[in-house]
Protein backbone atom coordinates (compact mmCIF):
# COMPACT_ATOMS: atom_id res chain seq x y z
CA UNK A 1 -19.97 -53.13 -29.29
CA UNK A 2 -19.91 -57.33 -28.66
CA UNK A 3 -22.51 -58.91 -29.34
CA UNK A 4 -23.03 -62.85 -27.97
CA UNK A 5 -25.91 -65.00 -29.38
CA UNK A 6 -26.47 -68.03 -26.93
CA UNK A 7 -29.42 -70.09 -26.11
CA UNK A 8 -32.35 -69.12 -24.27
CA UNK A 9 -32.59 -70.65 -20.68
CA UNK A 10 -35.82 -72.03 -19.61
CA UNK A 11 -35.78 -69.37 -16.56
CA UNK A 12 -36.08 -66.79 -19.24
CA UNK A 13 -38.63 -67.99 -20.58
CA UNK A 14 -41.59 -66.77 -18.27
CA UNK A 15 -40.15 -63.39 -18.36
CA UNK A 16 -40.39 -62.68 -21.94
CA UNK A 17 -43.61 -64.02 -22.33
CA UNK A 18 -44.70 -61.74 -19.21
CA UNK A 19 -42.62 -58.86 -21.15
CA UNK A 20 -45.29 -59.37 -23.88
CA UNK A 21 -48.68 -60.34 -22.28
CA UNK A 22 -47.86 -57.47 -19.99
CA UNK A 23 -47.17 -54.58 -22.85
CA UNK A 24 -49.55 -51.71 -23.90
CA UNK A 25 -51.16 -52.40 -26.74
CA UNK A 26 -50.21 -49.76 -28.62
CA UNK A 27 -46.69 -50.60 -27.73
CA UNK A 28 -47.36 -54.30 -29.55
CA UNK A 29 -48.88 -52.51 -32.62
CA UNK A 30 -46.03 -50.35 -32.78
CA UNK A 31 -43.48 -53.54 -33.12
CA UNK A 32 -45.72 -55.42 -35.10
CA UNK A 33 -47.29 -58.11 -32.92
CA UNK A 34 -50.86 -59.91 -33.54
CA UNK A 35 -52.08 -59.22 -29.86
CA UNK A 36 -54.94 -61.85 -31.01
CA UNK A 37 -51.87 -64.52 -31.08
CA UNK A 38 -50.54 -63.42 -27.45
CA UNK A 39 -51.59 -66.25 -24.68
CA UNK A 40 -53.87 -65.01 -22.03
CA UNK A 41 -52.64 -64.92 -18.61
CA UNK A 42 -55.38 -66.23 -16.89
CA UNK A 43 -55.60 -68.23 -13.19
CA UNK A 44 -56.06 -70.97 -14.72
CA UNK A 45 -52.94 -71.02 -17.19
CA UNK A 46 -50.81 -69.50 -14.12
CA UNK A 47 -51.89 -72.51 -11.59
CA UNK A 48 -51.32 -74.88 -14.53
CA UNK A 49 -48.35 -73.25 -15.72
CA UNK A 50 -46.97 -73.74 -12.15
CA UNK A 51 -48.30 -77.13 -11.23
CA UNK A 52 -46.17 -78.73 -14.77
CA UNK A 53 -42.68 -77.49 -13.31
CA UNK A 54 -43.59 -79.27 -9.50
């Protein structure tokens, strides 16, 4: 098996952090994650999120 390490691209970005904020939380227990330290998808941070990349 090859593996290849490269940099993240900022396209990829949104859909990892979705991967997470949209995971069971049993599923984020099971790998170890602080759900208390996940960001909150709210309206608010969507419209914002979207209004920084205009």
């Amino acid at each position: 098996m090859k593996l290849e390490v490269r940099e993240i691209h900022e396209s990829e970005i949104e859909i990892i952090v979705n991967y997470f904020v949209a995971a069971d939380e049993k599923f984020l227990k099971g790998i170890g994650a602080d759900i208390n330290k996940l960001p909150k998808r709210t309206i608010g941070n969507i419209i914002r999120h979207k209004i920084c990349k205009l």
